[in-house]
Protein backbone atom coordinates (compact mmCIF):
# COMPACT_ATOMS: atom_id res chain seq x y z
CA UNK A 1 4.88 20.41 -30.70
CA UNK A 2 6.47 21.98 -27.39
CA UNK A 3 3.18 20.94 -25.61
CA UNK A 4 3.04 17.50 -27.25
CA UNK A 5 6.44 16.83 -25.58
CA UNK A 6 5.74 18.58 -22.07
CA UNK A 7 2.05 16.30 -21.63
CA UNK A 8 4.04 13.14 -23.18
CA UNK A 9 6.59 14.21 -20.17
CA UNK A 10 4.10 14.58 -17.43
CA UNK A 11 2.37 11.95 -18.31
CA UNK A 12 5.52 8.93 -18.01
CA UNK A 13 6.74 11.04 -14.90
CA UNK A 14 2.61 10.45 -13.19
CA UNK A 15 2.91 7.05 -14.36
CA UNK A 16 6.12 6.19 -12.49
CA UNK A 17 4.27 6.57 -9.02
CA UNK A 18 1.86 4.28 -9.97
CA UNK A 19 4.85 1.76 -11.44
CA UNK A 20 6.03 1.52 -8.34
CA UNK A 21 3.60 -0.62 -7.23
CA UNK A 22 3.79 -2.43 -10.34
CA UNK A 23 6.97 -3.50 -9.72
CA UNK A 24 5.25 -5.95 -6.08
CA UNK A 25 2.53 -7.75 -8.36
CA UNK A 26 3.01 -11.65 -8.14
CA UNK A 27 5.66 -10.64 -5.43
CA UNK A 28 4.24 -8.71 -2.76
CA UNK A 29 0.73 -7.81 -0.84
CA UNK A 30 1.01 -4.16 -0.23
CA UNK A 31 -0.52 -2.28 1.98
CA UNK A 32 -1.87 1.67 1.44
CA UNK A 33 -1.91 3.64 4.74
CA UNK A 34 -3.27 6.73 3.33
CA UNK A 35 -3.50 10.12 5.50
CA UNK A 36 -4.10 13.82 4.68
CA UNK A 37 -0.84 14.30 7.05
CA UNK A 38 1.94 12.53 8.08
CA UNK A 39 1.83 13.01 11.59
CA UNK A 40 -1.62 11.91 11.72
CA UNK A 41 -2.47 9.66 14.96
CA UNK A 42 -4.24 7.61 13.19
CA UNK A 43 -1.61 6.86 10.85
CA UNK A 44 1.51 6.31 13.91
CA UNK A 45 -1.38 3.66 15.63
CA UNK A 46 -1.85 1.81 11.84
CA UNK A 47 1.63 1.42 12.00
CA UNK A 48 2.32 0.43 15.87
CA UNK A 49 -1.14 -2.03 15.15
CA UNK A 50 0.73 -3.96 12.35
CA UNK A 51 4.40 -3.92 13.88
CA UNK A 52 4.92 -7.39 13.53
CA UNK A 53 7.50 -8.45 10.81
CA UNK A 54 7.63 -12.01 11.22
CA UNK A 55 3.86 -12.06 10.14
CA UNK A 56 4.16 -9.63 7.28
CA UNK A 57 7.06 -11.54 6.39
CA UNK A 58 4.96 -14.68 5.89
CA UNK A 59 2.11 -13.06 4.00
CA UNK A 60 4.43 -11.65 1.47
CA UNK A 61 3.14 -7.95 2.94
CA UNK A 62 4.56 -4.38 2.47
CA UNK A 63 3.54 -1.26 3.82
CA UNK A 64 3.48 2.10 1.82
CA UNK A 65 2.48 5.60 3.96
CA UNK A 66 0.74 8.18 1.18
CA UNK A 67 0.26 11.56 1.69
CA UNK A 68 -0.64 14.22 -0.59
CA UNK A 69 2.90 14.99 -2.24
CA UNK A 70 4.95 11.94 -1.31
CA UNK A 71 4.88 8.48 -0.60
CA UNK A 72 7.19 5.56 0.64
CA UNK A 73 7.74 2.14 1.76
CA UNK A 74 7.25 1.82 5.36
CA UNK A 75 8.98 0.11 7.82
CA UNK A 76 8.92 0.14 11.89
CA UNK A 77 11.39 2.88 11.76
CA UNK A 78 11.41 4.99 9.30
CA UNK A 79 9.99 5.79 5.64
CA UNK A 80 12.02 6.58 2.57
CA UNK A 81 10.02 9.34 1.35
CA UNK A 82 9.57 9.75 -2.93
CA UNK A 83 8.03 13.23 -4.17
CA UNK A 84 4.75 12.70 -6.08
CA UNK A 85 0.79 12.64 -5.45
CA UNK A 86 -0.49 10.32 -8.36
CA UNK A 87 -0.78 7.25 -5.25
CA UNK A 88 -2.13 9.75 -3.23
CA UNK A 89 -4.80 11.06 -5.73
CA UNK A 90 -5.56 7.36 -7.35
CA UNK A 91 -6.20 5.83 -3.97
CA UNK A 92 -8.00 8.13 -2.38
CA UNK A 93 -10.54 9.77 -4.61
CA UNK A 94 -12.60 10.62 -1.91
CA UNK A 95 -9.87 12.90 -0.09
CA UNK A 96 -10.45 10.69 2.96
CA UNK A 97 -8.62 11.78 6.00
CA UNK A 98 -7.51 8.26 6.42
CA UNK A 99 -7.60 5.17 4.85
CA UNK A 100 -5.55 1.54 3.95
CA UNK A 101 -6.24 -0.80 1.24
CA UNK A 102 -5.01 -3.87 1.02
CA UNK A 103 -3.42 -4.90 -2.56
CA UNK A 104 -3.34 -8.42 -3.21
CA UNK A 105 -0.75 -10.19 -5.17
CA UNK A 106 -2.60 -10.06 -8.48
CA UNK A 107 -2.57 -6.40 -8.34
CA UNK A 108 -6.35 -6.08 -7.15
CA UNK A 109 -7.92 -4.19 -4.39
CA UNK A 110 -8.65 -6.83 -1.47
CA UNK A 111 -9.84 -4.35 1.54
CA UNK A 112 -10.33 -0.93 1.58
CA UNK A 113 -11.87 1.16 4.25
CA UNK A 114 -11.39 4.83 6.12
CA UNK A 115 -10.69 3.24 9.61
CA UNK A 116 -8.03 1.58 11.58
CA UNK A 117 -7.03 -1.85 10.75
CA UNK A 118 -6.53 -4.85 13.05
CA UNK A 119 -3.86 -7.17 12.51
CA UNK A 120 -6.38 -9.57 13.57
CA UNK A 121 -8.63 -8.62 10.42
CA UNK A 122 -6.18 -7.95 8.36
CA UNK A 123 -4.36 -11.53 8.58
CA UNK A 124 -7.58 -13.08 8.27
CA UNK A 125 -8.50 -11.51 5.05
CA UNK A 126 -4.88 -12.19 3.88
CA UNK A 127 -5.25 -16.17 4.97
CA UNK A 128 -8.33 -16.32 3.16
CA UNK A 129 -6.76 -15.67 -0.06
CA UNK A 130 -6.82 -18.38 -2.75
CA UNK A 131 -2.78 -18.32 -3.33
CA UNK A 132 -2.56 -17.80 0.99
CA UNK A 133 -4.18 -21.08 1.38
CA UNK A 134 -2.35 -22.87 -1.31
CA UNK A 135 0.91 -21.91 0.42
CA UNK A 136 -0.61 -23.02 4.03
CA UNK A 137 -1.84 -26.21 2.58
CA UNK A 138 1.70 -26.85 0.85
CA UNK A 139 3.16 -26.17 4.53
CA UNK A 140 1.43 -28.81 6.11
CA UNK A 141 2.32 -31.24 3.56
């Protein structure tokens, strides 16, 4: 019975890393930036490539930095960091070094590759989204 209870508890305490992605579905696009290390090059020129606000803003896009035992939102600054590797290990199956993936609003994978993203590309994937181009076309009304 001890066991019972200590997997029932491991199991709802991995499942909270993935909730909090949950919790952006319908609400935000999020973006994975996923490195073996945390002061990875790579992963300081993802983030100076996509320092733009105003145009995350208006796709509705969030940035999360993963790393093998913690994760956390990202912003141009700084990270809030949470302990856990359930992100970590879902996302990147592979043990890539580095590697992003875009979410989309209904929860599914959009983009995913193990190189450096362009805003350019990026946006343009985003814009080509059916729920994107609603919200464009609603604009220009």
């Amino acid at each position: 019975m001890k066991y019972l209870l200590l997997i029932a508890f491991l199991s709802s305490f991995m499942s909270l890393n993935t909730q909090q992605l949950k919790k952006h579905r319908w609400e935000n696009r999020v973006l994975l930036i996923i490195s073996e290390n945390e002061s990875s090059d790579l992963v300081k020129l993802q983030l100076e490539l996509l320092n733009n606000p105003n145009e995350l803003k208006e796709r509705k896009l969030i940035i999360y930095r993963i790393h093998p035992k913690k994760y956390g939102l990202a912003d141009a600054t700084k990270t809030n960091w949470i302990k856990g590797s359930k992100l970590y290990n879902v996302h990147n199956s592979k043990k890539s070094k580095f590697k992003v993936v875009l979410i989309g609003l209904d929860g599914d994978i959009k983009l995913e590759q193990s190189k450096i993203l362009n805003s350019e590309k990026l946006f343009s994937t985003i814009d080509r989204m059916p729920i994107r181009q609603r919200k464009l076309k609603d604009n220009r009304k």
